[in-house]
PDB file of N, CA and C in Angstrom:
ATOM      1  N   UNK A   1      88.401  93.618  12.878  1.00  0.00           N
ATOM      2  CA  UNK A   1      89.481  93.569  11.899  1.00  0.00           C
ATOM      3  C   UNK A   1      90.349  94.820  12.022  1.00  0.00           C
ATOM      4  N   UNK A   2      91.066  94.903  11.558  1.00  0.00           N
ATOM      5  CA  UNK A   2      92.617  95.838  11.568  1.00  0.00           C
ATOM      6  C   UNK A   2      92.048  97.345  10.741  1.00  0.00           C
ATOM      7  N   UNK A   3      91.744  96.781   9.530  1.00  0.00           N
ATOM      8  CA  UNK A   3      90.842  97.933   9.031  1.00  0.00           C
ATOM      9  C   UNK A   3      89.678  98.628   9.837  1.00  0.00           C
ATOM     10  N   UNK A   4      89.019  98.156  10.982  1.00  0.00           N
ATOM     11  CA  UNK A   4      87.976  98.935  11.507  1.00  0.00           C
ATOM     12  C   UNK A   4      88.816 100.049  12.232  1.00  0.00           C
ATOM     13  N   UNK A   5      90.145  99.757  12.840  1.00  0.00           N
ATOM     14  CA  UNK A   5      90.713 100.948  13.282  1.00  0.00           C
ATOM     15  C   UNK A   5      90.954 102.306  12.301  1.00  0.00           C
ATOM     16  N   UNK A   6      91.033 102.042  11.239  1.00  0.00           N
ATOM     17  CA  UNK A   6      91.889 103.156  10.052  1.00  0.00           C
ATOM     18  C   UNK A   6      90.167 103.819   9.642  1.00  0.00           C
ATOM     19  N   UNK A   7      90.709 105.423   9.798  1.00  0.00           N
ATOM     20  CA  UNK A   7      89.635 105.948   9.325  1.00  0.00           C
ATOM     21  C   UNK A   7      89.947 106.505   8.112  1.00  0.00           C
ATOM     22  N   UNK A   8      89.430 105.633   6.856  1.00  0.00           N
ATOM     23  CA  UNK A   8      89.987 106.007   5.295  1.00  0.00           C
ATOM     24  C   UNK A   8      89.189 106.969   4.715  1.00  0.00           C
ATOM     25  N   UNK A   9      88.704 107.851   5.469  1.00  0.00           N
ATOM     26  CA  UNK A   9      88.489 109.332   4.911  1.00  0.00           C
ATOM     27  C   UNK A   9      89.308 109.976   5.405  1.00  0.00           C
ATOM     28  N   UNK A  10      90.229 109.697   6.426  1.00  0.00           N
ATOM     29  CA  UNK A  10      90.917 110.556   6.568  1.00  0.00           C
ATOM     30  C   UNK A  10      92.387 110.565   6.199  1.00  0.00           C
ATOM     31  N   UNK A  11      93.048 109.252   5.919  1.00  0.00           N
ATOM     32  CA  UNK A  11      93.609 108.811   5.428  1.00  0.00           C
ATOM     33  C   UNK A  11      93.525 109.199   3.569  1.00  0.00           C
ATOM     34  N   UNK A  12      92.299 108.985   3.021  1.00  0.00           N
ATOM     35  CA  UNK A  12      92.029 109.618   1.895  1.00  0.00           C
ATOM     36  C   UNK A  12      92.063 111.287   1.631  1.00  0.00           C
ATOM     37  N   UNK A  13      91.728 111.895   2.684  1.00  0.00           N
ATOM     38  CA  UNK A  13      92.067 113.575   2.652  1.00  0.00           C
ATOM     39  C   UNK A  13      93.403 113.478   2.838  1.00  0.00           C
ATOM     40  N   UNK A  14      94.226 113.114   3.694  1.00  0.00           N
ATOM     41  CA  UNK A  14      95.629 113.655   4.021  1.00  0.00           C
ATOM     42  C   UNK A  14      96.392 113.192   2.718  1.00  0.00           C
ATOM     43  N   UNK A  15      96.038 112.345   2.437  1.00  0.00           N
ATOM     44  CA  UNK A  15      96.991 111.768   0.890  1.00  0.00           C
ATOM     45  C   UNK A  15      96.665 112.907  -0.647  1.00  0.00           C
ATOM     46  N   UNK A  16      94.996 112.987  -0.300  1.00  0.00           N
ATOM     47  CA  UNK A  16      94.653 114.479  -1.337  1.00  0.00           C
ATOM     48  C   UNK A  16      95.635 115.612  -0.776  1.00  0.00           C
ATOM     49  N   UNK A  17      95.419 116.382   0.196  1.00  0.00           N
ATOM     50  CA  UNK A  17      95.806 117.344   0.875  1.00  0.00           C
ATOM     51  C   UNK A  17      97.277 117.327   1.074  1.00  0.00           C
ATOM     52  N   UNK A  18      98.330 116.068   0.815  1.00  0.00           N
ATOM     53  CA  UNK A  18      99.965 115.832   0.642  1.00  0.00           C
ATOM     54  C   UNK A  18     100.198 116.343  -1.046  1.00  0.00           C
ATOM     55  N   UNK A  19      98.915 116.030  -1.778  1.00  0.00           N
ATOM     56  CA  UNK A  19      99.417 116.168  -3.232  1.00  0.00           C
ATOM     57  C   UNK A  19      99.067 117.612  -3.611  1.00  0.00           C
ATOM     58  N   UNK A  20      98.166 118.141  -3.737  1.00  0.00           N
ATOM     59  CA  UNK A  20      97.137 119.112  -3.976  1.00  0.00           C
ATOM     60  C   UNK A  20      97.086 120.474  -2.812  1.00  0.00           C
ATOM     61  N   UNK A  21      97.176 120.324  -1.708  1.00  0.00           N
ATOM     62  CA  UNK A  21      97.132 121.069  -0.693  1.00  0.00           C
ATOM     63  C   UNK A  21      95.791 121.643  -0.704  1.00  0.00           C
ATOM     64  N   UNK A  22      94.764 120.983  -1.280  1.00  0.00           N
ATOM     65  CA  UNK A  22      93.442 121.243  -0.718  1.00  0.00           C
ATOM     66  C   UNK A  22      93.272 119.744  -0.561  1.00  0.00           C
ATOM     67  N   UNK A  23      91.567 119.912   0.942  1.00  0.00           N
ATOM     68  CA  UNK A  23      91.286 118.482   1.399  1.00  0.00           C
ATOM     69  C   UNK A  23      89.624 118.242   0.432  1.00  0.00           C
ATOM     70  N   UNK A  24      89.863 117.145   0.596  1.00  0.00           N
ATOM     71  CA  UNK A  24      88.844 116.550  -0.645  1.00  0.00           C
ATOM     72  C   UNK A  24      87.655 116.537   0.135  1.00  0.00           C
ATOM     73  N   UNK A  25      86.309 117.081  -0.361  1.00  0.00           N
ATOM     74  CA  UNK A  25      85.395 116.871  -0.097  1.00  0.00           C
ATOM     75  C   UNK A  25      84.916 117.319   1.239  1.00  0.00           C
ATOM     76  N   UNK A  26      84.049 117.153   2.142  1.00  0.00           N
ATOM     77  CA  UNK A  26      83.781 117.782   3.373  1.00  0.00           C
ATOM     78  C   UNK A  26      83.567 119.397   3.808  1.00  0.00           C
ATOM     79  N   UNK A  27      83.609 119.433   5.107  1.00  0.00           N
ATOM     80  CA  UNK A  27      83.077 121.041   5.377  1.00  0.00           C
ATOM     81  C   UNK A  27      84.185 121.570   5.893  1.00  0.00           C
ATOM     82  N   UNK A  28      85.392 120.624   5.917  1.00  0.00           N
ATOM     83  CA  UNK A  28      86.849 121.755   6.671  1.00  0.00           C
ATOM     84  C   UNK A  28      86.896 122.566   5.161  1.00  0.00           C
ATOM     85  N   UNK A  29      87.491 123.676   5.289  1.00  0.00           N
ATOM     86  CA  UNK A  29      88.071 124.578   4.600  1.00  0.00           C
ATOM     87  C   UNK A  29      89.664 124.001   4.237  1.00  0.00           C
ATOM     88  N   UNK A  30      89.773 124.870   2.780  1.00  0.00           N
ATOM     89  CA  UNK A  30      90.897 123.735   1.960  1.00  0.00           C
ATOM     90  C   UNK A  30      91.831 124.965   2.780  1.00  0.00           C
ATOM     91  N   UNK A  31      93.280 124.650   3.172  1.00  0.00           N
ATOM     92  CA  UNK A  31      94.430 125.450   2.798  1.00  0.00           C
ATOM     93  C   UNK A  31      94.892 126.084   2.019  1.00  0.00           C
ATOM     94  N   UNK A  32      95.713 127.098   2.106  1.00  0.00           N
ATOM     95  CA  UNK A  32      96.038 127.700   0.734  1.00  0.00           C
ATOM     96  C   UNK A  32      97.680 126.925   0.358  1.00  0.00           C
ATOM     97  N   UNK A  33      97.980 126.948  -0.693  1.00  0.00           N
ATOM     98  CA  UNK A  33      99.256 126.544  -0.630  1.00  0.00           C
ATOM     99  C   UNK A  33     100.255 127.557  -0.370  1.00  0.00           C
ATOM    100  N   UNK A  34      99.806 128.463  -0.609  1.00  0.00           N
ATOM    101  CA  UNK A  34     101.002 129.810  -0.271  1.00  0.00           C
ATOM    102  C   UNK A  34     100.056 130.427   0.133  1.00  0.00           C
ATOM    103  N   UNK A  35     100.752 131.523   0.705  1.00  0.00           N
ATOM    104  CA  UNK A  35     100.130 132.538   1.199  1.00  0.00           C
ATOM    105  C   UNK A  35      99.898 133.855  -0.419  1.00  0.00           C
ATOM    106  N   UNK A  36      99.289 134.324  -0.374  1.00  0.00           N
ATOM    107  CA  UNK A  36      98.717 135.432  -1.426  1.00  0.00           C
ATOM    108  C   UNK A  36      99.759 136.625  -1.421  1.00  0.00           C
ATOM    109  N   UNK A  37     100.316 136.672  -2.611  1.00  0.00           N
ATOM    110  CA  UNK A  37     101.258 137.648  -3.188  1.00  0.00           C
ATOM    111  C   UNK A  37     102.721 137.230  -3.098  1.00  0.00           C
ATOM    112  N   UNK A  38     102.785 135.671  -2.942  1.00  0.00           N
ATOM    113  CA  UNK A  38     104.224 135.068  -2.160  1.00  0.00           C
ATOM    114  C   UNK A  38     104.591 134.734  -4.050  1.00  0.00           C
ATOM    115  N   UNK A  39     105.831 135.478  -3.908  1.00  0.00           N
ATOM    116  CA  UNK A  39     106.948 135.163  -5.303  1.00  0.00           C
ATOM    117  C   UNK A  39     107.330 133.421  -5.781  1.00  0.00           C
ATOM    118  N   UNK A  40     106.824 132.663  -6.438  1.00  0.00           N
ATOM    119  CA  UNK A  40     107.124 131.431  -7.002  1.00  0.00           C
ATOM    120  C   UNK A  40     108.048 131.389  -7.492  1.00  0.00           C
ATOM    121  N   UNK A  41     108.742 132.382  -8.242  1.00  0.00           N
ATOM    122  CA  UNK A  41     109.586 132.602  -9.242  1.00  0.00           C
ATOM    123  C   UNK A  41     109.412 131.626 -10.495  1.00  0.00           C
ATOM    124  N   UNK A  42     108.472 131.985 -10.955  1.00  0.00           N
ATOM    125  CA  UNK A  42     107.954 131.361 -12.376  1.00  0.00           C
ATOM    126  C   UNK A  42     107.498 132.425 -13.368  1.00  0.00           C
ATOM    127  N   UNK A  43     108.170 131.853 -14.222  1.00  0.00           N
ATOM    128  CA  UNK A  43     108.077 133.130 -15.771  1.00  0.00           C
ATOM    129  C   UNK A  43     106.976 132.717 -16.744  1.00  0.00           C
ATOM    130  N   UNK A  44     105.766 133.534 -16.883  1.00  0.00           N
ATOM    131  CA  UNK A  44     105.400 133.137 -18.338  1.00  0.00           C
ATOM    132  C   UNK A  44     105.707 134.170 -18.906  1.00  0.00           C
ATOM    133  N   UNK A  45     105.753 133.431 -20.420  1.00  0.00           N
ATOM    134  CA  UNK A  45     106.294 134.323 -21.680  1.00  0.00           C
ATOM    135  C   UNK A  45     105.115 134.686 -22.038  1.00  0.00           C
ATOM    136  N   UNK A  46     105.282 135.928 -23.257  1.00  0.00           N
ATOM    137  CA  UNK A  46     103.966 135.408 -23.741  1.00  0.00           C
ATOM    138  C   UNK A  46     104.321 135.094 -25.478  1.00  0.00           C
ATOM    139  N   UNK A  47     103.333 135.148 -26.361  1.00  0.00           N
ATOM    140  CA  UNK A  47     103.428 134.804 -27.354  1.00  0.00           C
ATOM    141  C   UNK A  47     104.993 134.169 -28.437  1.00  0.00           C
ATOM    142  N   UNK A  48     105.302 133.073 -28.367  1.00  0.00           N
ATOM    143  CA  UNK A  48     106.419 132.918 -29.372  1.00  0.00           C
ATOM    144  C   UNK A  48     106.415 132.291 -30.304  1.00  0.00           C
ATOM    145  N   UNK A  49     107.106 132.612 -31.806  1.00  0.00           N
ATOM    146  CA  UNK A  49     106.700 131.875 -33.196  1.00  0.00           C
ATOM    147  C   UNK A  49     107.451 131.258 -32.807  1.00  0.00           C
ATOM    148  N   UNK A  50     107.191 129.579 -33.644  1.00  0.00           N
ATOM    149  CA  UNK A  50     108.042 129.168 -33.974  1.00  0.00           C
ATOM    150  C   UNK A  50     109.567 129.632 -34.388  1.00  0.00           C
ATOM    151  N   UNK A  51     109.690 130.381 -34.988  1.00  0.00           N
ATOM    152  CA  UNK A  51     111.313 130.529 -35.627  1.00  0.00           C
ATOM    153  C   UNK A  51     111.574 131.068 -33.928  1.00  0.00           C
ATOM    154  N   UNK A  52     111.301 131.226 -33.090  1.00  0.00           N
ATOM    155  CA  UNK A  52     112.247 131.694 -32.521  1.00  0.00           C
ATOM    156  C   UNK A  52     112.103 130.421 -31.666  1.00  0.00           C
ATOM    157  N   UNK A  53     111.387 129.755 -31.292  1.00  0.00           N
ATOM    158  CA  UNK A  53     111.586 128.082 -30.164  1.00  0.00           C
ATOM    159  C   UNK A  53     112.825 127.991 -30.570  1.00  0.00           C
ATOM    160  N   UNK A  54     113.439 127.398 -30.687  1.00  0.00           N
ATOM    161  CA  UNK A  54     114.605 127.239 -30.358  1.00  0.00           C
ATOM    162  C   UNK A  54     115.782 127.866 -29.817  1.00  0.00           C
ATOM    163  N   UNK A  55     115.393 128.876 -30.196  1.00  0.00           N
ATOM    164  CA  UNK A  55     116.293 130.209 -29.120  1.00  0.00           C
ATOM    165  C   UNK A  55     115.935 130.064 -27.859  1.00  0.00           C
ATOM    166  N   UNK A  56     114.676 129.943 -27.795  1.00  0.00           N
ATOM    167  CA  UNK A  56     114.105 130.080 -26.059  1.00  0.00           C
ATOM    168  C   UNK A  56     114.671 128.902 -25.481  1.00  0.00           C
ATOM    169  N   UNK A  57     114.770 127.490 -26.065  1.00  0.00           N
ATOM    170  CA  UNK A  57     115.054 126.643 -25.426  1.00  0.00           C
ATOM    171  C   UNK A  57     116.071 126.532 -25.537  1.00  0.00           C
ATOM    172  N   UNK A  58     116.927 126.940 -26.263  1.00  0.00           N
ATOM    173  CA  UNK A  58     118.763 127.033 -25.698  1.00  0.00           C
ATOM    174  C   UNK A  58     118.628 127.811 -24.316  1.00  0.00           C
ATOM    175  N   UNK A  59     118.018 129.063 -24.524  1.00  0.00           N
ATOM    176  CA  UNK A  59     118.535 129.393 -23.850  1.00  0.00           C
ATOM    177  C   UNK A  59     118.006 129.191 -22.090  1.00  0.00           C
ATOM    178  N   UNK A  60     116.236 128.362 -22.163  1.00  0.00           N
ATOM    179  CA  UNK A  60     116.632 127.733 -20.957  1.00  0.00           C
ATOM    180  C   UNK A  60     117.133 126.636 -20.540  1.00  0.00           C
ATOM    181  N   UNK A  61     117.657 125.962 -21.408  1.00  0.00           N
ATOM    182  CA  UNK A  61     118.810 124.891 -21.067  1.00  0.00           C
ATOM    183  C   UNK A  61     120.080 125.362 -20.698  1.00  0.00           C
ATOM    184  N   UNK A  62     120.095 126.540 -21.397  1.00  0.00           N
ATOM    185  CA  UNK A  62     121.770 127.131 -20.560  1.00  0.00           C
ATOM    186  C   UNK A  62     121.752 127.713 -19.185  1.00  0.00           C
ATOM    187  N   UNK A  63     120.548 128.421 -18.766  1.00  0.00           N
ATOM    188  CA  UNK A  63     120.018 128.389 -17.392  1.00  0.00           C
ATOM    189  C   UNK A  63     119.703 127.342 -16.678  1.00  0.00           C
ATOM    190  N   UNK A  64     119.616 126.350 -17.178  1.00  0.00           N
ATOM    191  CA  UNK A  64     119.384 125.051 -16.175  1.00  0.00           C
ATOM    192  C   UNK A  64     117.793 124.852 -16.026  1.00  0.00           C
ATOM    193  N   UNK A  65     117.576 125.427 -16.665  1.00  0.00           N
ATOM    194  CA  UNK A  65     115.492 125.551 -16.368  1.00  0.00           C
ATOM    195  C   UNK A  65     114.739 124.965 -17.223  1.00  0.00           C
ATOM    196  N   UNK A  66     113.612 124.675 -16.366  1.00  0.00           N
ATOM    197  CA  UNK A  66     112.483 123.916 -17.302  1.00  0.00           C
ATOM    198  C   UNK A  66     111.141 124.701 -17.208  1.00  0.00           C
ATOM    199  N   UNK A  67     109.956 124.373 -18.695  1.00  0.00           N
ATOM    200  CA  UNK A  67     109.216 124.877 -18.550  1.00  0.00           C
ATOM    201  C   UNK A  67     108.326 124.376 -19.209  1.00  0.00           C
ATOM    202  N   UNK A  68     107.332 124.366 -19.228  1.00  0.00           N
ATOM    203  CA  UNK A  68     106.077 123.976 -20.152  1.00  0.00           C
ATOM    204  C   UNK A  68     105.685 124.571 -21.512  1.00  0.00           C
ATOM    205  N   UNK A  69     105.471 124.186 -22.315  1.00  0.00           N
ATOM    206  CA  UNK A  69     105.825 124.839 -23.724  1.00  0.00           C
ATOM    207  C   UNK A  69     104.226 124.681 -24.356  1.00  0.00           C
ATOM    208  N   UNK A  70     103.467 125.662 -23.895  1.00  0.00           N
ATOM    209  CA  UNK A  70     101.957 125.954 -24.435  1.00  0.00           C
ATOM    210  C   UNK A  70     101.509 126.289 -25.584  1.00  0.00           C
ATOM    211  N   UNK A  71     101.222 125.207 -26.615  1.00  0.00           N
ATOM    212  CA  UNK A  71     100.654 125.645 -27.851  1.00  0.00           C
ATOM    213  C   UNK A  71      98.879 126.106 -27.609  1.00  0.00           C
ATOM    214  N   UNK A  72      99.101 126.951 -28.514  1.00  0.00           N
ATOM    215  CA  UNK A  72      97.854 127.300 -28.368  1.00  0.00           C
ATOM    216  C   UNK A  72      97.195 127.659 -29.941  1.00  0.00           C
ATOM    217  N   UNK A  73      96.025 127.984 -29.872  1.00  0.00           N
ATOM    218  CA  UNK A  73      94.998 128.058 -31.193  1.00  0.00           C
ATOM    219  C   UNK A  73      95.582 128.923 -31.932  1.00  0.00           C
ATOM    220  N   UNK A  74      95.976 130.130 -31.578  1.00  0.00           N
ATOM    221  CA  UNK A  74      96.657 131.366 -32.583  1.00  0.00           C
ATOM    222  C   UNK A  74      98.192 131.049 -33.067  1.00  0.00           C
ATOM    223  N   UNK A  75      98.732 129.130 -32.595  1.00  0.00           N
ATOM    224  CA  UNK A  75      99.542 129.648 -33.521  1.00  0.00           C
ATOM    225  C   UNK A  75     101.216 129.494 -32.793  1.00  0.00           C
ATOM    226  N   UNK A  76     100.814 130.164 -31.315  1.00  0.00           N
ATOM    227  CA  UNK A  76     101.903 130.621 -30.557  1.00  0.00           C
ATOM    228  C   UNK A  76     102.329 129.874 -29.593  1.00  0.00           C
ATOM    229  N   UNK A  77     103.161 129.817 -28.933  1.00  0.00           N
ATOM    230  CA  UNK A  77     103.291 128.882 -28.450  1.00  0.00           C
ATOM    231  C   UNK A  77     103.527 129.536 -26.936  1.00  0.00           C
ATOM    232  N   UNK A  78     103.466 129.217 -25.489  1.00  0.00           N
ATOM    233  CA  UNK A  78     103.475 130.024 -24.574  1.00  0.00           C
ATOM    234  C   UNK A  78     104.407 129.382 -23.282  1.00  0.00           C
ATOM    235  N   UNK A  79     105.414 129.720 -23.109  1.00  0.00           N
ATOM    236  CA  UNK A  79     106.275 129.125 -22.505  1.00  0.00           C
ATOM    237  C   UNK A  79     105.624 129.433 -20.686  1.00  0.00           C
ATOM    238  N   UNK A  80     105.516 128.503 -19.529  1.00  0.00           N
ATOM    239  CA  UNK A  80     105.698 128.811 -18.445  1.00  0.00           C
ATOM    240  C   UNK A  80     106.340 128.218 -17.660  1.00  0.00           C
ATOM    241  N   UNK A  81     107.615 128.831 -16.957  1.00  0.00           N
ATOM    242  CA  UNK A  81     108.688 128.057 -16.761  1.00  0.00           C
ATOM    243  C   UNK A  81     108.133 127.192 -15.046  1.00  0.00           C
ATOM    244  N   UNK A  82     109.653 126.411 -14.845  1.00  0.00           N
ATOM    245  CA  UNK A  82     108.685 125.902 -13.707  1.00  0.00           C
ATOM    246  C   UNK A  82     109.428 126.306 -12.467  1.00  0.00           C
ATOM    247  N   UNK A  83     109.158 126.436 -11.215  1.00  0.00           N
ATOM    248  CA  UNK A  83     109.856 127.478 -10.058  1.00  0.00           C
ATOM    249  C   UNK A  83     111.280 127.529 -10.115  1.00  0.00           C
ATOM    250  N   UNK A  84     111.927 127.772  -9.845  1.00  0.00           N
ATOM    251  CA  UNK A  84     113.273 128.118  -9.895  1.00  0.00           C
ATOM    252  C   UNK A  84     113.762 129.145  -8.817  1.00  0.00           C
ATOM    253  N   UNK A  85     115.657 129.233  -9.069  1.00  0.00           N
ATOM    254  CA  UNK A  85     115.981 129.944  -7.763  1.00  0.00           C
ATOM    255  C   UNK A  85     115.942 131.259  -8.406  1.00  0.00           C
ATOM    256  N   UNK A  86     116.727 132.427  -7.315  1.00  0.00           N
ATOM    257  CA  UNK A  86     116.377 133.488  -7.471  1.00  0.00           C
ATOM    258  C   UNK A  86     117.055 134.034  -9.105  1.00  0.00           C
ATOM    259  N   UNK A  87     118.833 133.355  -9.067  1.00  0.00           N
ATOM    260  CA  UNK A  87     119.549 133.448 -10.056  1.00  0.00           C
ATOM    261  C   UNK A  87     119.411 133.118 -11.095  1.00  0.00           C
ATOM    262  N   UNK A  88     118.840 131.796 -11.039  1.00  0.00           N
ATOM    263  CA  UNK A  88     118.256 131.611 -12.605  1.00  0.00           C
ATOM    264  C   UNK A  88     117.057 132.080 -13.295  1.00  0.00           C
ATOM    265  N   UNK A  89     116.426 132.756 -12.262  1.00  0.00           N
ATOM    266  CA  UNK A  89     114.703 133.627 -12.734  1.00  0.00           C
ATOM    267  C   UNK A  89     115.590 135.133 -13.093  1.00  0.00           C
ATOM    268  N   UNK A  90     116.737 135.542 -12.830  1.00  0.00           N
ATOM    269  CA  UNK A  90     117.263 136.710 -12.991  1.00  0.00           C
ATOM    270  C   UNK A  90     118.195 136.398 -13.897  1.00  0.00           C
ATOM    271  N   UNK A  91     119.083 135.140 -14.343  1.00  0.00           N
ATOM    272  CA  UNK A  91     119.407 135.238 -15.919  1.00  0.00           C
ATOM    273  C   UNK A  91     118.432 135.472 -16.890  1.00  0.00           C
ATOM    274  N   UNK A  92     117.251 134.707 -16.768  1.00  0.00           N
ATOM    275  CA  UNK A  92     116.531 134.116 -17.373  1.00  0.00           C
ATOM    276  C   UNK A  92     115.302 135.392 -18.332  1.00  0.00           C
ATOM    277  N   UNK A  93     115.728 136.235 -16.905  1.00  0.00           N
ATOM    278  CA  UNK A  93     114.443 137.384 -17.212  1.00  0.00           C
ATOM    279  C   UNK A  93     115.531 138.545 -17.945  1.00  0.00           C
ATOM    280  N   UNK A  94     116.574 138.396 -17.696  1.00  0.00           N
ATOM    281  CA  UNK A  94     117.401 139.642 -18.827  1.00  0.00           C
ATOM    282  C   UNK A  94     117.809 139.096 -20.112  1.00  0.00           C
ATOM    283  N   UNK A  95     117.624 137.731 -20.323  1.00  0.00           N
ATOM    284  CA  UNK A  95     117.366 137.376 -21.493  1.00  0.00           C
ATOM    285  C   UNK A  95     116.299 137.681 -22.459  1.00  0.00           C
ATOM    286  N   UNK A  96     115.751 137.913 -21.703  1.00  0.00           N
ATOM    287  CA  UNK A  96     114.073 137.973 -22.010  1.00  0.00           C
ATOM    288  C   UNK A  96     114.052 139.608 -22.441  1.00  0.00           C
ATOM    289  N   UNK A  97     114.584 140.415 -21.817  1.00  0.00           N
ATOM    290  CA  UNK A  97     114.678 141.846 -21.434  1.00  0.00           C
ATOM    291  C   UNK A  97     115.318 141.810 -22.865  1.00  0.00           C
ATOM    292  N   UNK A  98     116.805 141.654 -22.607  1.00  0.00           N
ATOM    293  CA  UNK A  98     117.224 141.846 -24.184  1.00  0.00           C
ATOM    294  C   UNK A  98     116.701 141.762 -25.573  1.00  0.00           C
ATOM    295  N   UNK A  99     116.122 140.834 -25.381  1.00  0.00           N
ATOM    296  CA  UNK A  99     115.178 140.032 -26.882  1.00  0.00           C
ATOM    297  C   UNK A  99     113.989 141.310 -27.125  1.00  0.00           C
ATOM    298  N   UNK A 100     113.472 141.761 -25.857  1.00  0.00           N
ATOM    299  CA  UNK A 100     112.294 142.652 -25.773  1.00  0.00           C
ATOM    300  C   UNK A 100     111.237 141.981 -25.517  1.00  0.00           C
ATOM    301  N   UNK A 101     111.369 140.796 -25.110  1.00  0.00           N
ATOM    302  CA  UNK A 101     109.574 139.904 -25.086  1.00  0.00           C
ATOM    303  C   UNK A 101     108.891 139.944 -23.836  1.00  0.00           C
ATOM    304  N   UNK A 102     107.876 139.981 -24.224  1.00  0.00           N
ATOM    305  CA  UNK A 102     106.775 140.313 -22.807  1.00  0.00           C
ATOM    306  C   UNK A 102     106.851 139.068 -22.121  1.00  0.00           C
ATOM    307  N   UNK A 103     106.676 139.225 -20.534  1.00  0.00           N
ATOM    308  CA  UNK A 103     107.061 138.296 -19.783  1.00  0.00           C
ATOM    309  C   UNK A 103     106.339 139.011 -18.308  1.00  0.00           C
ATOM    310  N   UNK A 104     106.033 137.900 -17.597  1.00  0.00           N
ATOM    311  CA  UNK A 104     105.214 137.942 -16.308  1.00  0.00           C
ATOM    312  C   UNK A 104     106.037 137.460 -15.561  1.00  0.00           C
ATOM    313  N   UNK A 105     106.336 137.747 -14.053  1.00  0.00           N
ATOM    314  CA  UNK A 105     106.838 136.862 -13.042  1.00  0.00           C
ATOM    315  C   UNK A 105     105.356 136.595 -12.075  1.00  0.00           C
ATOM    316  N   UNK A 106     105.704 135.625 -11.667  1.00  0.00           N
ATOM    317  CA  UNK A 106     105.094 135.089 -10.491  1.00  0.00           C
ATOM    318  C   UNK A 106     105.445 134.350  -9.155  1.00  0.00           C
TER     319      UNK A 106
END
């Protein structure tokens, strides 16, 4: 049959390893997706009240950016944006600068 040709473990790793960039299961060693210390250009914030969400999200809608908006147990909510170019991680972060809020690049 047609199927005895297709080897669907491997077919099953390369489809893991297209999404994920590690291979599923076995003794090869996974890939890295980047190399170690390589700039994503992704911002987390850290802690924001409510009263101010809506500031943050004007103002990454006026940057053109998106991000994940992390509630968490204390309350706060924890923004981490999602990759972006160099210009909009550099509006984005003197916004941030101005306000005074703690912020990570990655």
């Amino acid at each position: 049959s047609d199927m005895a040709k297709w080897d669907v473990d491997k077919i099953a790793n390369s489809i893991v390893f297209a999404i994920t960039g590690q291979t599923a299961g076995g003794s090869e060693p996974s890939e890295p997706t980047q190399p170690p210390n390589q700039k994503r250009n992704v911002v987390e914030v850290g802690g924001i009240g409510k009263e101010n969400l809506p500031e943050l999200v004007s103002a990454l809608h006026s940057v053109k950016m998106t991000a994940n908006l992390n509630l968490k147990s204390d309350g706060y909510i924890y923004p981490v944006t999602d990759p972006t170019s160099d210009f909009q991680l550099k509006a984005f972060t003197d916004y941030l600068d101005r306000k005074g809020w703690v912020y990570t690049e990655k």
